[in-house]
Protein backbone atom coordinates (compact mmCIF):
# COMPACT_ATOMS: atom_id res chain seq x y z
CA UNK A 1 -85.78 5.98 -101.97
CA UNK A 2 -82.31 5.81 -100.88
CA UNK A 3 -81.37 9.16 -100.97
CA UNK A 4 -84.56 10.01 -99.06
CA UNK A 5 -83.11 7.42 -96.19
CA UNK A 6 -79.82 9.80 -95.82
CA UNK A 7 -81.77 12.67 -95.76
CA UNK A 8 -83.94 11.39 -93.21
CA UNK A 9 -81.15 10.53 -91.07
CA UNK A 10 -79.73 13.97 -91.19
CA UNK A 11 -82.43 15.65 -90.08
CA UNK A 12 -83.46 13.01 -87.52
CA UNK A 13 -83.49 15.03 -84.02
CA UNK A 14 -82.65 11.52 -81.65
CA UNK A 15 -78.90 11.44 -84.05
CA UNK A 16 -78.11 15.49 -83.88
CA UNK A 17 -79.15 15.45 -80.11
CA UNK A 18 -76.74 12.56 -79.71
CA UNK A 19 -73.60 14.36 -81.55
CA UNK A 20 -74.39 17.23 -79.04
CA UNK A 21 -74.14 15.20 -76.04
CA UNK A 22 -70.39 14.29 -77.00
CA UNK A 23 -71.58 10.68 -77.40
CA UNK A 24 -69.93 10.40 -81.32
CA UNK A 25 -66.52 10.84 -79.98
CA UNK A 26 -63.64 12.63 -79.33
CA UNK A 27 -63.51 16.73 -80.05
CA UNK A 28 -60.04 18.21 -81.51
CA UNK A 29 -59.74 19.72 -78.26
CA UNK A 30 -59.56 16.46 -76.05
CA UNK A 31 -57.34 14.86 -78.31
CA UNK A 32 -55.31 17.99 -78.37
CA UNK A 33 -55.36 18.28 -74.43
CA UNK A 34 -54.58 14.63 -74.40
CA UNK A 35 -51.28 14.87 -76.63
CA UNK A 36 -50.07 17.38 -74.49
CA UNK A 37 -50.65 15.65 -71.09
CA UNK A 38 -48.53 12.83 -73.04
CA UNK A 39 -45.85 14.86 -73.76
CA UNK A 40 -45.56 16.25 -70.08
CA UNK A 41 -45.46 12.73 -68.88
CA UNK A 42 -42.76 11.82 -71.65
CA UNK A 43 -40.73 14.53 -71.18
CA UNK A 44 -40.51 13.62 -67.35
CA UNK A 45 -39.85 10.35 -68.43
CA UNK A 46 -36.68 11.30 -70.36
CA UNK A 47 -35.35 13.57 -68.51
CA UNK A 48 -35.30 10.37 -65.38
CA UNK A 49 -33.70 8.29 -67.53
CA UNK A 50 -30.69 11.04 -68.59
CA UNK A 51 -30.45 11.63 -64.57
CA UNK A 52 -30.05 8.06 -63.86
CA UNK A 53 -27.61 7.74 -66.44
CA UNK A 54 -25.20 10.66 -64.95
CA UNK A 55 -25.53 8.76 -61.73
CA UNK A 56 -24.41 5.38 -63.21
CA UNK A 57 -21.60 7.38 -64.82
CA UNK A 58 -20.44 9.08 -61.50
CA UNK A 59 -20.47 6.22 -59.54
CA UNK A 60 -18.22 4.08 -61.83
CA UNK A 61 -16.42 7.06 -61.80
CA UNK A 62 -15.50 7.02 -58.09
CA UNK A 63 -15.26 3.14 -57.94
CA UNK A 64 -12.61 3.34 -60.44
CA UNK A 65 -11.13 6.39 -58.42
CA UNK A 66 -11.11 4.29 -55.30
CA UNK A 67 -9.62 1.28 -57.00
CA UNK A 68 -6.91 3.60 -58.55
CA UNK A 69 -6.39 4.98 -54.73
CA UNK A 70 -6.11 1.60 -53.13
CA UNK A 71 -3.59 0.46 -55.60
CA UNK A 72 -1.49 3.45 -54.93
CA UNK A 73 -1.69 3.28 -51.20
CA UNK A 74 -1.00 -0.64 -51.14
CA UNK A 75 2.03 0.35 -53.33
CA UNK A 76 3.04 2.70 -50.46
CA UNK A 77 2.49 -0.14 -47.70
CA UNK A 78 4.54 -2.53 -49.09
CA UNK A 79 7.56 -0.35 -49.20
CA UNK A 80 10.39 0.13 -46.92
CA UNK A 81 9.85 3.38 -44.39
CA UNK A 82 12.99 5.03 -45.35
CA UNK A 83 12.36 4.63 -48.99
CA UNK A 84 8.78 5.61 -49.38
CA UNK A 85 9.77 9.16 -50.58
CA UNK A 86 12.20 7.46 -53.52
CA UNK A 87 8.97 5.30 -54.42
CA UNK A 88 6.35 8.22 -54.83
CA UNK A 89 9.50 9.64 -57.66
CA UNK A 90 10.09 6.51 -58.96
CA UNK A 91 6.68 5.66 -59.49
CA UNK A 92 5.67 8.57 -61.69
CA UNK A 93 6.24 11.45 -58.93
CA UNK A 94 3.86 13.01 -56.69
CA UNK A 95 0.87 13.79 -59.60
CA UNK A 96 0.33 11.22 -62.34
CA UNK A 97 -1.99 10.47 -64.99
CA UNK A 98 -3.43 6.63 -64.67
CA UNK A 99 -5.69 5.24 -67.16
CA UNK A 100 -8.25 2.63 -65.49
CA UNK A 101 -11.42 1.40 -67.46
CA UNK A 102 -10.21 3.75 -70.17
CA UNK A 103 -10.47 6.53 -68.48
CA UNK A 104 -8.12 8.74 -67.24
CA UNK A 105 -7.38 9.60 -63.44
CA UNK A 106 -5.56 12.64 -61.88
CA UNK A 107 -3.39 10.81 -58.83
CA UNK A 108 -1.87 13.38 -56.80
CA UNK A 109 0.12 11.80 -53.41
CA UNK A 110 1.32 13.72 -50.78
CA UNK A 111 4.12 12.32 -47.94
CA UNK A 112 4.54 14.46 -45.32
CA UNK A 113 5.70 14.14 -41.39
CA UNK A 114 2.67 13.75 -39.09
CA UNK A 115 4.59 15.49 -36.60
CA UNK A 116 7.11 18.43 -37.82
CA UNK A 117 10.43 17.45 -37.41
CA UNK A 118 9.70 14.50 -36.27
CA UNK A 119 10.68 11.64 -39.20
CA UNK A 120 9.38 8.77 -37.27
CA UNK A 121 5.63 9.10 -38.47
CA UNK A 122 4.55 10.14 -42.44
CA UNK A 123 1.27 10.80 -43.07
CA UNK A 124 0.48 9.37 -46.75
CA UNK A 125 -2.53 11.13 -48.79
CA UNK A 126 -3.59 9.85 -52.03
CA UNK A 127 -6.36 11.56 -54.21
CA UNK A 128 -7.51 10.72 -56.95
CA UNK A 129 -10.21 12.54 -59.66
CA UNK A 130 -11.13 12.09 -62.75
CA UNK A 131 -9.39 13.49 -65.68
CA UNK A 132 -12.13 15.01 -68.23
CA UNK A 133 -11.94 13.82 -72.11
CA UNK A 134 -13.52 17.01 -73.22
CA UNK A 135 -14.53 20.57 -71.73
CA UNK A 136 -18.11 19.72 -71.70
CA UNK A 137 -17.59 16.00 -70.16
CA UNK A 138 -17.43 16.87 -66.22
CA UNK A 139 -19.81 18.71 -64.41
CA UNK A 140 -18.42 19.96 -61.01
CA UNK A 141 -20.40 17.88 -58.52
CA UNK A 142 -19.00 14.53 -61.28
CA UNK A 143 -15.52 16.34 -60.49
CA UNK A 144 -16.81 15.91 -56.70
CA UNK A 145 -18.38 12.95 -56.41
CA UNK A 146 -16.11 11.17 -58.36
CA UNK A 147 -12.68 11.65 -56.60
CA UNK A 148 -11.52 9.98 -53.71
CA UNK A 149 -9.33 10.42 -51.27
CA UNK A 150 -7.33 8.39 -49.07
CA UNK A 151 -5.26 8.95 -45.89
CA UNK A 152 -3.21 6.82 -44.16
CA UNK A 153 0.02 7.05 -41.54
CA UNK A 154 2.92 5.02 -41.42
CA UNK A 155 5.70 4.87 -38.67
CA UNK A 156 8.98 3.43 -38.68
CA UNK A 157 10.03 0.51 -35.92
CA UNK A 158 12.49 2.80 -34.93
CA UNK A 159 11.99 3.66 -31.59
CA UNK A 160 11.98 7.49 -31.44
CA UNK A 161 13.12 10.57 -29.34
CA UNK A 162 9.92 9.92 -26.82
CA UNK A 163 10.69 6.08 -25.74
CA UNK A 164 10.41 5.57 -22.11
């Protein structure tokens, strides 16, 4: 009597008619369609999170470019006019390697007159980028973006040729 049961739900036309109306279920092809829509949206995902990464990484980079910068130019301030050419050699010269946050930073300063041949007025230029660790580490807008550069002039209290 059993077995008759089975068969008799097998062949009963109210359960195939249901299995045809998609009521049972999911088909392989929805599931299918929905692991792919998944992916799409995890992919995206990832890829965000890898952008915002490079972005954190690029901005520390120029925050520890314009601390190195500062440093260097506050250096610069608090020396004597006349002497400011003897601190720029005696400081490392005129392109340096610093290491802030353990990373490395290109420093390249540059003292020249504002006014040629006029020695009464410098104009100081600090920039600063960061120094890759390997060839694939910087990309070019990084080498950009995370650089600084900082200009300043200086004059001595000596009155000059013009005073009147």
């Amino acid at each position: 009597m059993q077995m008759k049961a089975e068969t008799m739900k097998k062949n009963d036309p109210t359960i195939a008619k249901n299995r045809r109306d998609g009521q049972e279920g999911f088909t392989l092809i929805e599931t299918a369609v929905s692991l792919v829509v998944m992916m799409i949206v995890g992919l995206g995902a990832a890829s965000l999170f890898v952008f915002a990464l490079n972005t954190n990484s690029s901005a520390r980079d120029r925050e520890l470019s314009m601390a190195v910068a500062q440093q260097q130019m506050e250096r610069l301030r608090n020396t004597r006019f006349a002497s400011l050419a003897a601190t720029v050699s005696s400081t490392g010269g005129a392109n340096k390697t610093v290491t802030s946050g353990d990373r490395s930073y290109s420093v390249v300063t540059t003292i020249a007159d504002t006014v040629a041949g006029d020695a009464t007025q410098k104009t100081i230029t600090v920039q600063v980028a960061p120094i890759s660790t390997n060839t694939n580490g910087l990309t070019a807008v990084q080498r950009v973006f995370g650089g600084v550069t900082l200009v300043t002039q200086r004059s001595t209290s000596v009155l000059g040729p013009y005073r009147g």
